[in-house]
Protein backbone atom coordinates (compact mmCIF):
# COMPACT_ATOMS: atom_id res chain seq x y z
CA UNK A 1 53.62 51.44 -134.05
CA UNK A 2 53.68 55.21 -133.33
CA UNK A 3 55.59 55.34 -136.76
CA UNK A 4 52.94 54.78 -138.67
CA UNK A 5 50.12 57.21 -137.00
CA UNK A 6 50.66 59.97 -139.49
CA UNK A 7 50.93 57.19 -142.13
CA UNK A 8 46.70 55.78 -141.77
CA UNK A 9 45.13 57.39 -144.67
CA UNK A 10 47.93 56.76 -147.09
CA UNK A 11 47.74 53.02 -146.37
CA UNK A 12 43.87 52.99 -147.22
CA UNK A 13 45.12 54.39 -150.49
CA UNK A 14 48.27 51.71 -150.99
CA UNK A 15 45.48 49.20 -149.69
CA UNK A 16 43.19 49.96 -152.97
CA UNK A 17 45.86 50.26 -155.36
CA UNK A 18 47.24 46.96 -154.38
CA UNK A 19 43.56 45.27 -155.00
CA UNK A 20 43.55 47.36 -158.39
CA UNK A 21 46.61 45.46 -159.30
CA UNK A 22 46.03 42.35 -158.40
CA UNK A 23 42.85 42.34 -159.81
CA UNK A 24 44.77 43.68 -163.41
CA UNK A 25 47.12 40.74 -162.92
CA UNK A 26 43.87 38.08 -163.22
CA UNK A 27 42.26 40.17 -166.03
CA UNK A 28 45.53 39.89 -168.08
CA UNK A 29 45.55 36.22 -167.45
CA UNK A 30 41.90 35.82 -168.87
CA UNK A 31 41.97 34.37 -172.71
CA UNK A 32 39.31 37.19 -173.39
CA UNK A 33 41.15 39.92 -172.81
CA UNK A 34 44.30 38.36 -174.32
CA UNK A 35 42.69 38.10 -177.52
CA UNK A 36 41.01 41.57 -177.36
CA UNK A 37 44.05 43.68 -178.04
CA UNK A 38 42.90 47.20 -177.10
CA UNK A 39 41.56 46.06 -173.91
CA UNK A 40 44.95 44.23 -173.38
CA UNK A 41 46.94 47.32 -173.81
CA UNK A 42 44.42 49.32 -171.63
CA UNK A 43 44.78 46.72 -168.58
CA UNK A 44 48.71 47.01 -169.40
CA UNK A 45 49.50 50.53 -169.18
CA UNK A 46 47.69 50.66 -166.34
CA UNK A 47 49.61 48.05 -164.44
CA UNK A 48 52.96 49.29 -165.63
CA UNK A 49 51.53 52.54 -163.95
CA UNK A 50 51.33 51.26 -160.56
CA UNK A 51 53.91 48.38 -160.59
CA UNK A 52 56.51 50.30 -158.95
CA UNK A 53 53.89 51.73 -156.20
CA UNK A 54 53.11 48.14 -155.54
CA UNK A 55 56.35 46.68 -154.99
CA UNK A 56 57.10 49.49 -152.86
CA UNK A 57 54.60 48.95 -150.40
CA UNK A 58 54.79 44.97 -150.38
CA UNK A 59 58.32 45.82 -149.37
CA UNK A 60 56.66 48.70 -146.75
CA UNK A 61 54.45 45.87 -145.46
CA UNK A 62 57.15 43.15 -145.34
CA UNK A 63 58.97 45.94 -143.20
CA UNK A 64 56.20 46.75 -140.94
CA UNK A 65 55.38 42.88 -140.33
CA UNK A 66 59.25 42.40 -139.07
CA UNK A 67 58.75 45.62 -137.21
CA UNK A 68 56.09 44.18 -135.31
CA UNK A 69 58.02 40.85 -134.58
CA UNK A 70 61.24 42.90 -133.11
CA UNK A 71 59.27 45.43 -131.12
CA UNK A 72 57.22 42.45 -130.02
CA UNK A 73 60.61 40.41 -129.03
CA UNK A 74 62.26 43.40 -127.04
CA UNK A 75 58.92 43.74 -125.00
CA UNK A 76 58.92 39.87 -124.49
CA UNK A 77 62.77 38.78 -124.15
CA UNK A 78 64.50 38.46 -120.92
CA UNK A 79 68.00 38.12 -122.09
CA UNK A 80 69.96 41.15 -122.13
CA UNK A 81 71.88 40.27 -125.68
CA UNK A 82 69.03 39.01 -127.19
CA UNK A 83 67.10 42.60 -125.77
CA UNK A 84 70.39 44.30 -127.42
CA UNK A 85 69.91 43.28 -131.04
CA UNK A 86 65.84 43.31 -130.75
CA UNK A 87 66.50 47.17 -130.54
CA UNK A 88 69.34 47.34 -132.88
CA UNK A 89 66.54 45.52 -135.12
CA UNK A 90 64.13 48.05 -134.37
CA UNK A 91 66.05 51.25 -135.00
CA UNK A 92 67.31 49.73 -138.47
CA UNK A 93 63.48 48.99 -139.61
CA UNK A 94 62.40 52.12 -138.26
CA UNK A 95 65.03 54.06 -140.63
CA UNK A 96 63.92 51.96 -143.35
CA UNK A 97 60.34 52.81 -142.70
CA UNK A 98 60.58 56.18 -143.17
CA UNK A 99 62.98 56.74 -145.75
CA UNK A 100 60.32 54.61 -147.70
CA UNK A 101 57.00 56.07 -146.67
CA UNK A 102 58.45 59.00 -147.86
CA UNK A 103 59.47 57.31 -151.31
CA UNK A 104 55.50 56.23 -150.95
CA UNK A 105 53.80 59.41 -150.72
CA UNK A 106 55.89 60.72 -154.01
CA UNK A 107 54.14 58.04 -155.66
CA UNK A 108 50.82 58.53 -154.59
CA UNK A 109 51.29 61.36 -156.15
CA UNK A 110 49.27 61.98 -159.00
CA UNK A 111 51.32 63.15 -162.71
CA UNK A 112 50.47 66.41 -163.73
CA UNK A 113 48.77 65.09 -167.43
CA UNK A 114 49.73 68.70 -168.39
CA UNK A 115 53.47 68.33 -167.55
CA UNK A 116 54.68 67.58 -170.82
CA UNK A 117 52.10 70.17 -172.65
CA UNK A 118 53.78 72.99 -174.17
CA UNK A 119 52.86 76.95 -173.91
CA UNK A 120 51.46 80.05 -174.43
CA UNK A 121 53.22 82.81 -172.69
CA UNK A 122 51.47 86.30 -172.50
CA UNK A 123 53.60 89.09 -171.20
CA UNK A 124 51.74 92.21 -170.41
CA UNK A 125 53.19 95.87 -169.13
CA UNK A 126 50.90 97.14 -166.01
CA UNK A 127 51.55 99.65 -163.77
CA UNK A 128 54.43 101.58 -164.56
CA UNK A 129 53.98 103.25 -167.78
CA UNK A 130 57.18 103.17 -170.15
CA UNK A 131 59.44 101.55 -167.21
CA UNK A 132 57.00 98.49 -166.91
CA UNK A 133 56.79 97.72 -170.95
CA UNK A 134 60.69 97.88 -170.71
CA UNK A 135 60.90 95.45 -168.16
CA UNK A 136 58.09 93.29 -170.06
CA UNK A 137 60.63 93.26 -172.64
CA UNK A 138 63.20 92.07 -170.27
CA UNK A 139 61.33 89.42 -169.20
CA UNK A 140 60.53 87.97 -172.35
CA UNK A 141 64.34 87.82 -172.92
CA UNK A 142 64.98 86.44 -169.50
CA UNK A 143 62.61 83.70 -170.70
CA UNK A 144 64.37 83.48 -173.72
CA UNK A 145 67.65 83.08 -172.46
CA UNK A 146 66.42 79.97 -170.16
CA UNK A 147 64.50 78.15 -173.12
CA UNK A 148 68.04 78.12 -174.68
CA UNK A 149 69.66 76.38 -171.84
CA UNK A 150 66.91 73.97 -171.88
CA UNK A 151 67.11 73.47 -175.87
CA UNK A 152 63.42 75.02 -175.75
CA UNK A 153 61.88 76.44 -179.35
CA UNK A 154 60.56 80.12 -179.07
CA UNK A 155 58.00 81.29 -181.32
CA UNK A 156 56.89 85.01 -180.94
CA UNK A 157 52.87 85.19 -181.95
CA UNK A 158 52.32 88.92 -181.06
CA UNK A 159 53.87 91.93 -179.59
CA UNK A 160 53.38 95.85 -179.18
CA UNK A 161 56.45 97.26 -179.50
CA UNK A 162 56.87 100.61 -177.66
CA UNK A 163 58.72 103.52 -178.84
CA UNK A 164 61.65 102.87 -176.15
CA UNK A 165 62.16 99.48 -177.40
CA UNK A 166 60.06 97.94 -174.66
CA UNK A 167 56.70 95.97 -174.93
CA UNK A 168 53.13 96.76 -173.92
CA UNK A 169 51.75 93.30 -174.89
CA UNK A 170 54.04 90.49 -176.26
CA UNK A 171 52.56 87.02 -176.93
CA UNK A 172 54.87 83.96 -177.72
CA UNK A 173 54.59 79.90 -177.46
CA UNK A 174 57.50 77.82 -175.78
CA UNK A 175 57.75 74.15 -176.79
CA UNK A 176 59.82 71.65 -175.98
CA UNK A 177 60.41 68.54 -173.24
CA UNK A 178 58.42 69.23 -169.70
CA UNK A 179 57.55 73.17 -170.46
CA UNK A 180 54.84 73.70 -168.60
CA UNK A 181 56.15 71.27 -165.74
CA UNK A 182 58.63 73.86 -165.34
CA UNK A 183 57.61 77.75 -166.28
CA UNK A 184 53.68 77.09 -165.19
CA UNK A 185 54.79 78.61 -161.71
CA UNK A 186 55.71 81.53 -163.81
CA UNK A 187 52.58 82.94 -163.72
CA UNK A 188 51.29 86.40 -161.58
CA UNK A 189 52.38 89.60 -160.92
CA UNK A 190 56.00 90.33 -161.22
CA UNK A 191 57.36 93.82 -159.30
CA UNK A 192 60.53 95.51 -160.55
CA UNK A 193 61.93 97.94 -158.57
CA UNK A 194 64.71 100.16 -160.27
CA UNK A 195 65.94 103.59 -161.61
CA UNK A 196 64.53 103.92 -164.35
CA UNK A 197 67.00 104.98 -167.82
CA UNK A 198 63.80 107.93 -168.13
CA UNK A 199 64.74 109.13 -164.60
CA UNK A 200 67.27 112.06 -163.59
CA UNK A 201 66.51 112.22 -160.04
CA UNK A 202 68.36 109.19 -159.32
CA UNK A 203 64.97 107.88 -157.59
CA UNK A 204 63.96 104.19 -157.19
CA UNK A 205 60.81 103.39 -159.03
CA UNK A 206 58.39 100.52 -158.93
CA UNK A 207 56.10 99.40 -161.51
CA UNK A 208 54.61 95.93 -162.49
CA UNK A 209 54.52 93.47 -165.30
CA UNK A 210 52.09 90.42 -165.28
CA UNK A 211 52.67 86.86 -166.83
CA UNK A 212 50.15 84.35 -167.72
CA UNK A 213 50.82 81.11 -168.44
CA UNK A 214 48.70 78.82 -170.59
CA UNK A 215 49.13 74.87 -171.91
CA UNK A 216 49.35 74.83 -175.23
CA UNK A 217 46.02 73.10 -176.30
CA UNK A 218 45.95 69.84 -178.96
CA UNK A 219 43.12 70.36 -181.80
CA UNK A 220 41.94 67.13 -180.06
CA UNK A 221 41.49 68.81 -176.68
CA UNK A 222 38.83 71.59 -177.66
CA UNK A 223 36.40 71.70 -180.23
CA UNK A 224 36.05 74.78 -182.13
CA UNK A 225 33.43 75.26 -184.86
CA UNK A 226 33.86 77.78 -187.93
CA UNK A 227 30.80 79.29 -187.55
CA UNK A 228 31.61 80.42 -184.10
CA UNK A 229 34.73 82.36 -185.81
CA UNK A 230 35.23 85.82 -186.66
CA UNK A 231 38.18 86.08 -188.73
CA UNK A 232 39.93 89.98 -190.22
CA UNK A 233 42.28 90.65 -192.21
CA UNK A 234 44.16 93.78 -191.23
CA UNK A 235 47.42 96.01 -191.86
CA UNK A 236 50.06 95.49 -189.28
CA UNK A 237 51.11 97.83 -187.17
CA UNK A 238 53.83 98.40 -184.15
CA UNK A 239 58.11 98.21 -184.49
CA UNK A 240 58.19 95.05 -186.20
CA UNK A 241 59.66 96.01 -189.67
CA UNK A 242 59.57 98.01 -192.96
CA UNK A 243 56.82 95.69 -194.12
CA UNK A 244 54.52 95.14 -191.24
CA UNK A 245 52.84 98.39 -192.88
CA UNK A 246 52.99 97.59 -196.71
CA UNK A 247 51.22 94.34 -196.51
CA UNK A 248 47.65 93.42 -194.73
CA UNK A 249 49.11 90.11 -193.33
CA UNK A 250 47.79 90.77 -189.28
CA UNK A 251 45.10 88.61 -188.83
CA UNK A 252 42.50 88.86 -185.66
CA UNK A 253 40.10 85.71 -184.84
CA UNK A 254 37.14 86.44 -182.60
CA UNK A 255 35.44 83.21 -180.74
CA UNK A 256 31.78 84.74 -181.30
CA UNK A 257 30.08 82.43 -178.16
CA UNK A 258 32.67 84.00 -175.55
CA UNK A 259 33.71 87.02 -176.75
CA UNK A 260 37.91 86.08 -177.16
CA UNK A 261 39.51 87.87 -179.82
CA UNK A 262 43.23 86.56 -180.38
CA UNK A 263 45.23 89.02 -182.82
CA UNK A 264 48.66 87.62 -184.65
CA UNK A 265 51.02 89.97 -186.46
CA UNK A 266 54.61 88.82 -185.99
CA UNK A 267 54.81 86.23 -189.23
CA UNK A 268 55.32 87.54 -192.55
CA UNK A 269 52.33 86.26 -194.04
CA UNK A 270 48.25 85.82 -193.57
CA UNK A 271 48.52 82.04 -193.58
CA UNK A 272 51.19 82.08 -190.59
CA UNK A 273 49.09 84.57 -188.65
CA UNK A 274 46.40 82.75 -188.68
CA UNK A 275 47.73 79.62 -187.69
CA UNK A 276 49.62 81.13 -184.60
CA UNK A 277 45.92 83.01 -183.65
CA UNK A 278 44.12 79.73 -184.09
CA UNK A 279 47.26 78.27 -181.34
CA UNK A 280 46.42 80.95 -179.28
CA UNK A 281 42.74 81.07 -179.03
CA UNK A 282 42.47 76.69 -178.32
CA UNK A 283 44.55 77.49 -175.83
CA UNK A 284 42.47 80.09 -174.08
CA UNK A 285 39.06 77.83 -174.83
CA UNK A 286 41.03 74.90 -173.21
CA UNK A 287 41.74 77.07 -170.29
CA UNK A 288 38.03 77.78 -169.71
CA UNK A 289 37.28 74.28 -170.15
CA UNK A 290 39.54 73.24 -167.34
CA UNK A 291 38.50 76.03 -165.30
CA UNK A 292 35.05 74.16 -165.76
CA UNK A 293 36.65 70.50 -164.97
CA UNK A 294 38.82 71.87 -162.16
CA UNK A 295 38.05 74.42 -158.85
CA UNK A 296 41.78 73.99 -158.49
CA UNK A 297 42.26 75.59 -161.79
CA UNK A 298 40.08 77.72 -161.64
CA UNK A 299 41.58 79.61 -158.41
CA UNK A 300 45.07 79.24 -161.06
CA UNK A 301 43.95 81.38 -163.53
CA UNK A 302 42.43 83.55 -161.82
CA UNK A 303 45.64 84.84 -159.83
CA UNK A 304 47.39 84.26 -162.71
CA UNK A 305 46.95 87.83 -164.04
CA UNK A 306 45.54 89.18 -161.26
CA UNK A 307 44.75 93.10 -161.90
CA UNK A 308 48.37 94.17 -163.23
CA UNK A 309 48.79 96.06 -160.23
CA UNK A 310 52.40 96.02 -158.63
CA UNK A 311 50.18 95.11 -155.12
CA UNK A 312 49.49 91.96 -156.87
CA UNK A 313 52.66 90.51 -156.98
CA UNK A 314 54.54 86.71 -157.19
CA UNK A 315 57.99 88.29 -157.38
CA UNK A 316 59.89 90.90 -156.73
CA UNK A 317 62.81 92.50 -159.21
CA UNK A 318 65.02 94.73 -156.98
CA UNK A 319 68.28 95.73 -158.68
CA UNK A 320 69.92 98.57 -156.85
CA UNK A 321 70.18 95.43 -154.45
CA UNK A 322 70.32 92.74 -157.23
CA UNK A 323 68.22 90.28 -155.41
CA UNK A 324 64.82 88.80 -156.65
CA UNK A 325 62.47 87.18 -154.11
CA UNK A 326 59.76 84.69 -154.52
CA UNK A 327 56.97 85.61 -152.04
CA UNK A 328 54.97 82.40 -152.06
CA UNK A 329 58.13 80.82 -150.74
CA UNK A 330 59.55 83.57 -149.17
CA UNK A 331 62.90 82.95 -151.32
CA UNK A 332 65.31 85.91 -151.86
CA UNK A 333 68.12 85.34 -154.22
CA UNK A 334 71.16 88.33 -155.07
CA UNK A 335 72.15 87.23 -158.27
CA UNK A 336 69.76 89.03 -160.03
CA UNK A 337 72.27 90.12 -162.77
CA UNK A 338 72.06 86.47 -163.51
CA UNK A 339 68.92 85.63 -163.41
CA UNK A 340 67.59 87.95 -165.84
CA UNK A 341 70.53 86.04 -168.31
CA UNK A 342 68.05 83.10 -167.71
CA UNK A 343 69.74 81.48 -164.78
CA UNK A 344 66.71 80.74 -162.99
CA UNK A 345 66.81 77.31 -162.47
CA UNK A 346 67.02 77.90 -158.61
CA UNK A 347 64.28 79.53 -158.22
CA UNK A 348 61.85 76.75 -160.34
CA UNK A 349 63.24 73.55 -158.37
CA UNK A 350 62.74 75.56 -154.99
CA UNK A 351 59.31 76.18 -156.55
CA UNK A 352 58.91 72.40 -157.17
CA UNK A 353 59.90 71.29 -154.09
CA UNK A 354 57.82 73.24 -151.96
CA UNK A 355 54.52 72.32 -154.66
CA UNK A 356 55.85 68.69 -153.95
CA UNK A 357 56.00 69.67 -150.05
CA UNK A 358 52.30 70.85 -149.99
CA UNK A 359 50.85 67.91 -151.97
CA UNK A 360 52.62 65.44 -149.76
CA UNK A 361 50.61 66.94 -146.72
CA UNK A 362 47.40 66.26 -148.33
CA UNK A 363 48.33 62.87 -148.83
């Protein structure tokens, strides 16, 4: 069946998990494991993980075995009405075949375990001068604005505030339901091109802004010891309020083994600071230990920041045009006036779907 040539390497897959869960089906039949409750939760989870990939492909197979039978009959059959609904037969299963191999591969796809983790967002101005920490500001609005809509919890950890109201550096953590599933595409190089409010001439500038994007890490997930911390106490500084100056509440943790120093300033007090530097360096150690686990990862974060150069660029921000365009996908939106109000919702799922596309072809 020429319908199933592209379909070979998949089926070795379906063919394994289908042993795995039979094989599950006899261990959670055995007394032992019945009466040895952590291994009987194990072998469950496990099966409800692949019961639906299962089913699907005993229905695939059921499919492909009547497949065989019709294409066999129209080859074989003499009579002409008999020929008639063999191929009728055929073109029905076919249909049916393909609308469910393609239900299959989604399967096979792996979860992201990371999907549900929430963030660590790191703006940071680039090229651009005062123009680019402006639009850093922007962005951390845009951002903002979308968490809202998705009933998201912001939680600013550091920023330095220019004198123009924009940002050179601003730090913040986004939690919530399926975060990182849907802002980790956020991350790179993003290019505004505008007239700046500093500019007379009237003259289109460009400058750049990068965004990294980390999963918030678990105390569970990295171990950190306290003799590998630095931890100062220092006076605040930067547009963040009357008492940001009066009180030494900024508090800067250095990892001593790699070198990471993570400062906090935007809570009122020493305790808070230190809390939301502690959130921010686990994340950055959990980073570098999936860098470590992960090539895949590794190639992540490293374009994730990229140089802060507006050559090294995701997105572009063009708004004497008001269109924004994706350049991984080649997408080119004019509604830009809404999406920096945090409509960008389009832009994510097309994001998505092509990720989805590209992992289907490696199935």
């Amino acid at each position: 069946m020429d319908i199933l040539e592209d379909f070979q390497n998949a089926i070795i897959k379906l063919d394994n998990i289908k042993k795995r869960y039979e094989e599950l089906n006899e261990k959670l039949a055995d007394v032992n494991v019945i009466n040895n409750h952590q291994l009987f939760k194990e072998y469950s989870i496990e099966l409800s993980s692949i019961e639906e990939l299962v089913h699907n492909y005993q229905n695939f197979q059921s499919l492909t075995s009547q497949l065989a039978e019709a294409e066999e009959m129209l080859k074989t059959e003499q009579d002409k009405e008999l020929q008639q609904m063999a191929q009728v037969e055929v073109e029905d299963l076919s249909d049916q075949i393909i609308q469910l191999k393609g239900t299959l591969k989604m399967l096979l796809i792996p979860p992201d375990p990371m999907a549900d983790k929430n963030i660590i967002v790191e703006i940071r101005a680039g090229t651009g001068g005062d123009e680019s920490a402006l639009f850093a500001g922007e962005l951390f609005r845009m951002y903002s604005r979308y968490a809202e809509k998705k009933r998201w919890k912001i939680e600013v950890m550091d920023s330095n505030e220019t004198e123009l109201g924009g940002y050179k550096e601003m730090v913040f953590s986004i939690s919530g339901k399926k975060v990182f599933e849907n802002l980790k595409y956020e991350y790179g190089g993003h290019r505004v091109q505008r007239i700046p409010v500093t500019e007379s001439g009237g003259r289109v500038h460009t400058s750049a802004v990068t965004v990294a994007i980390m999963p918030e890490a678990e105390a569970a997930d990295v171990e950190i010891k306290d003799e590998d911390l630095r931890i100062d106490v220092l006076r605040a500084s930067g547009a963040g309020g009357q008492h940001v100056n009066k009180t030494e509440s900024a508090v800067r943790i250095t990892h001593i083994p790699t070198g990471i120093a993570v400062k906090c300033q935007d809570n009122r007090s020493q305790h808070q600071n230190k809390n939301a530097a502690m959130k921010v360096l686990r994340s950055r150690l959990y980073e570098i230990e999936m860098i470590k686990l992960q090539d895949e990862r590794a190639e992540m974060r490293k374009s994730q920041v990229g140089s802060g150069d507006r050559s090294d660029k995701i997105r572009t921000y063009n708004f004497p045009q008001n269109r924004v365009t994706d350049h991984r996908i080649n997408l080119t939106l004019y509604k830009l006036d809404m999406f920096m109000l945090g409509e960008i919702e389009e832009m994510i799922e097309a994001l998505k779907v092509n990720m989805l596309e590209e992992e289907i072809k490696n199935i």
